[in-house]
Protein backbone atom coordinates (compact mmCIF):
# COMPACT_ATOMS: atom_id res chain seq x y z
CA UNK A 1 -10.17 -3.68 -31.35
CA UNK A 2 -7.82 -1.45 -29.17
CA UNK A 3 -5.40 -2.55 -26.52
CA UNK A 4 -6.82 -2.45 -23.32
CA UNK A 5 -4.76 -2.09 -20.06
CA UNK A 6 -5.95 -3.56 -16.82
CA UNK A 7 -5.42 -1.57 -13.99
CA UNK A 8 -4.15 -4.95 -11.72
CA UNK A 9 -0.45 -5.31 -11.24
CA UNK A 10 -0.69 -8.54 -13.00
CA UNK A 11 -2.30 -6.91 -15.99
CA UNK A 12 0.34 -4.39 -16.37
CA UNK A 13 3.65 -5.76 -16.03
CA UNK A 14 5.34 -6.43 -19.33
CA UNK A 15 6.18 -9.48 -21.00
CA UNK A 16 8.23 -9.99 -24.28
CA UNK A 17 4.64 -11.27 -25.93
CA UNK A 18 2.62 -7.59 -24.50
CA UNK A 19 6.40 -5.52 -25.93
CA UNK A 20 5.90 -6.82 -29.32
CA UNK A 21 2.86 -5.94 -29.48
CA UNK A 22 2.84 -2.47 -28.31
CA UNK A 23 6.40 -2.33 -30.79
CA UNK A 24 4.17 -3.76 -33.42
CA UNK A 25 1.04 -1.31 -33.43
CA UNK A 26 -0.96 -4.43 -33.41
CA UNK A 27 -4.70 -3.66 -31.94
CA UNK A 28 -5.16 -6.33 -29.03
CA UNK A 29 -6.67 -7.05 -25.80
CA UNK A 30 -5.59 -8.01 -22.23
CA UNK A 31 -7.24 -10.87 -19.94
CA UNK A 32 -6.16 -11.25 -17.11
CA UNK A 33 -7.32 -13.96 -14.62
CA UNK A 34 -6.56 -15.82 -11.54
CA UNK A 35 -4.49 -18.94 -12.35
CA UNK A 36 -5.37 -21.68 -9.78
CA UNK A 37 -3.35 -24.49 -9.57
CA UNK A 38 -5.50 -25.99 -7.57
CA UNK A 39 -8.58 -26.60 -10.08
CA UNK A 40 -7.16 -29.79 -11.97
CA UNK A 41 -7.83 -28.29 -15.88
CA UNK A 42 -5.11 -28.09 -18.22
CA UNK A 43 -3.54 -23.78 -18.40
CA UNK A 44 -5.41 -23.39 -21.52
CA UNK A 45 -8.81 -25.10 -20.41
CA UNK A 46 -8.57 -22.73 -16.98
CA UNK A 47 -8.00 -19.86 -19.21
CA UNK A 48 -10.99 -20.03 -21.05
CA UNK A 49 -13.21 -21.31 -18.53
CA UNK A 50 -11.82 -18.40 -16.26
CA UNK A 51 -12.64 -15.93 -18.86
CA UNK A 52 -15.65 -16.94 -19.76
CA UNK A 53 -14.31 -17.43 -23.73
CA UNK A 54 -15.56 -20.81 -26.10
CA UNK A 55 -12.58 -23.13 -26.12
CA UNK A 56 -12.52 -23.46 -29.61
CA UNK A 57 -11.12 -19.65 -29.60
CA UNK A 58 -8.91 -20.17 -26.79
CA UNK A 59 -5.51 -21.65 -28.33
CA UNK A 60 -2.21 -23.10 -26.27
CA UNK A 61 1.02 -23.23 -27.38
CA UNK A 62 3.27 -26.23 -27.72
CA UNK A 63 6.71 -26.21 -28.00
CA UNK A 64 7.45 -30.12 -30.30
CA UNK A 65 10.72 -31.55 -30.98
CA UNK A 66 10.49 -32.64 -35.53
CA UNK A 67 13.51 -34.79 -36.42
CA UNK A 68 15.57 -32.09 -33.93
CA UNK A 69 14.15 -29.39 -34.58
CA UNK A 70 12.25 -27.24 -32.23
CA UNK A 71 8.59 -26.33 -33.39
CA UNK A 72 6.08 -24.25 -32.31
CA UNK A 73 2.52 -25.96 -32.66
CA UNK A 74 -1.11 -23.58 -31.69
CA UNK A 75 -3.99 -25.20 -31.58
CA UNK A 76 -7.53 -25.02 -29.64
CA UNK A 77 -7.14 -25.38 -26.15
CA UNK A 78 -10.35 -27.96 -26.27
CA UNK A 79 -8.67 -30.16 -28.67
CA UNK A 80 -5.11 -31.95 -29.11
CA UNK A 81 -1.97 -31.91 -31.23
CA UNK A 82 -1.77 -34.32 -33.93
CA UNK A 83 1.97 -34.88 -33.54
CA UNK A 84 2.38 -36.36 -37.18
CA UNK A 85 0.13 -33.31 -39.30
CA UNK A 86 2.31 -31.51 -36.98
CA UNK A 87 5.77 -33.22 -38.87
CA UNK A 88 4.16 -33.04 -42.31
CA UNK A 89 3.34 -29.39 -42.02
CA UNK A 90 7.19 -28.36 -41.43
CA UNK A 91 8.46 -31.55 -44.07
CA UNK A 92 9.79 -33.36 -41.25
CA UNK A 93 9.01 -37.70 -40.61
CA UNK A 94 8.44 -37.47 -36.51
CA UNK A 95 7.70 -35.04 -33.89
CA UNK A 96 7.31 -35.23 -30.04
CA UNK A 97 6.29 -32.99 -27.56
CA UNK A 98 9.64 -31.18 -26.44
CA UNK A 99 11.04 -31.84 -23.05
CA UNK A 100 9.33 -28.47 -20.58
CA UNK A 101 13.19 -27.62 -19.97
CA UNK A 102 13.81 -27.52 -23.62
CA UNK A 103 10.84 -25.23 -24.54
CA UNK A 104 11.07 -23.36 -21.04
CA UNK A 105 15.02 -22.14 -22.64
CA UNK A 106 13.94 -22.04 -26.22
CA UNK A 107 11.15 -19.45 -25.38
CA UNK A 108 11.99 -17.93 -22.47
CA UNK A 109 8.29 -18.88 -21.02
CA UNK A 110 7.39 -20.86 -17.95
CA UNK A 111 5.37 -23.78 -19.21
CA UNK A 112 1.63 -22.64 -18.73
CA UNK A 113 2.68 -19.26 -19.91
CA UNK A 114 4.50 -20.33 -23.38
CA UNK A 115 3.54 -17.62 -25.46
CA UNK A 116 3.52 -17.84 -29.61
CA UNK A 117 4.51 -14.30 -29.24
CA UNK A 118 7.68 -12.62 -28.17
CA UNK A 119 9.85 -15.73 -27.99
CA UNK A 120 13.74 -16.06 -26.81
CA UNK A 121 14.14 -17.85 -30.72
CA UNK A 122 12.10 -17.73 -33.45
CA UNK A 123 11.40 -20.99 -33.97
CA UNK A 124 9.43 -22.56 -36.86
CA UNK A 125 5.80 -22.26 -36.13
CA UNK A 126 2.24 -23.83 -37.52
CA UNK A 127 -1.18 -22.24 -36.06
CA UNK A 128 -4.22 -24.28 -36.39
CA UNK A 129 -6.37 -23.58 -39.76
CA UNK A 130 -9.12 -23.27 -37.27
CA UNK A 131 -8.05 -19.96 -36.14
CA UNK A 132 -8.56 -18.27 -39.17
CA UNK A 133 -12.81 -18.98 -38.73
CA UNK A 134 -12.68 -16.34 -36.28
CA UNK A 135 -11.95 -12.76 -35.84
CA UNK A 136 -10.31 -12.34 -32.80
CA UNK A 137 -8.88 -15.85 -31.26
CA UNK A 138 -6.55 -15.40 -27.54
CA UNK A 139 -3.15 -17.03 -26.84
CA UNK A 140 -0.72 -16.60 -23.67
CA UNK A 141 0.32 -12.55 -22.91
CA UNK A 142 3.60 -14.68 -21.48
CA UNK A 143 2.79 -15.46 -17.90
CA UNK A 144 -0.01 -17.83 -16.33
CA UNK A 145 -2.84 -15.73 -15.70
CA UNK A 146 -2.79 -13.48 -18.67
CA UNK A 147 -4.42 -14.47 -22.53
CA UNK A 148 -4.30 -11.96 -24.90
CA UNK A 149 -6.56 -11.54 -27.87
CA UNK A 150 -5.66 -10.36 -31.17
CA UNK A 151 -6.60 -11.08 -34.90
CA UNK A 152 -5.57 -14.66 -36.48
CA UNK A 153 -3.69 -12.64 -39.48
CA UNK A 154 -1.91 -10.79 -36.86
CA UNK A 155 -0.76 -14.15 -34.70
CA UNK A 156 0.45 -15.79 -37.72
CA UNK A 157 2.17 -12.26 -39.35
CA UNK A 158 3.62 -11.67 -35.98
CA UNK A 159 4.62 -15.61 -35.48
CA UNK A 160 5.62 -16.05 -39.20
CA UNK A 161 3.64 -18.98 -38.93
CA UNK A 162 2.74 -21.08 -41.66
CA UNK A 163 -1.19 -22.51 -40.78
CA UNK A 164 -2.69 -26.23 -41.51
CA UNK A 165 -4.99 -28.25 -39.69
CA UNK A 166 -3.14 -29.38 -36.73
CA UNK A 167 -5.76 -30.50 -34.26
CA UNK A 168 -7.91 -33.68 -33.59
């Protein structure tokens, strides 16, 4: 896998998720697609319905509060966060989803555009085992509109994630 630049102006602005990358040397691609927030589906279920992709391979990004602590939780767009495998996974008791504000600050992403990648902090991170059953999976490029795809080893290398199963 290469990176691949689109030719639209949406493809080719930058974000902090598409810089690492490039900084990185880490082969990826771009997919880019019409958000419409107009259709009703959650960002991550537009994504991969807009791309064409299986959800299961399509993951979203959520930014959880664990005893105080803000955590980064990836997981299949199709499926949701188990909030408590989320807690166990960093040793922590109880975790909520984090206020959008919170995470919006934290990441420097709009909600909808949280990417795993590239992120104001580096804050402590768990992917999804599932991830690792495939060989490319696509998360965020850092704006609505815009998934990128790159290898599971790479997200959680890149991430410093740790991985368990996360998702029911």
């Amino acid at each position: 896998m290469r990176s691949v630049a689109k030719k639209s102006a949406r493809a080719s602005a930058g974000t902090p998720a598409l810089a690492l990358l490039e900084r990185e040397g880490v082969p990826h691609t771009l997919h880019p697609y019409d958000h419409n927030a107009t259709a009703g589906l959650s960002f991550g279920m537009e994504a991969a319905e807009a791309l064409g992709l299986d959800p299961a391979r399509v993951f979203k990004t959520l930014v959880a509060d664990v005893d105080g602590a803000l955590t980064v939780a990836i997981v299949p767009v199709d499926r949701q966060l188990d909030l408590k495998a989320l807690a166990r996974a960093v040793g922590g008791k109880r975790a909520a989803l984090a206020d959008p504000p919170a995470a919006e600050r934290a990441t420097g992403y709009v909600v909808g555009g949280i990417s795993p990648l590239g992120q104001k902090q580096r804050l402590a991170t768990v992917v999804d085992d599932s991830a690792l059953a495939f060989d490319v999976v696509y998360v965020s490029g850092g704006r609505r509109g815009l998934d990128v795809g790159l290898a599971p080893a790479d997200l959680v290398r890149l991430t410093a994630a740790t991985t368990a199963p996360l998702a029911r």
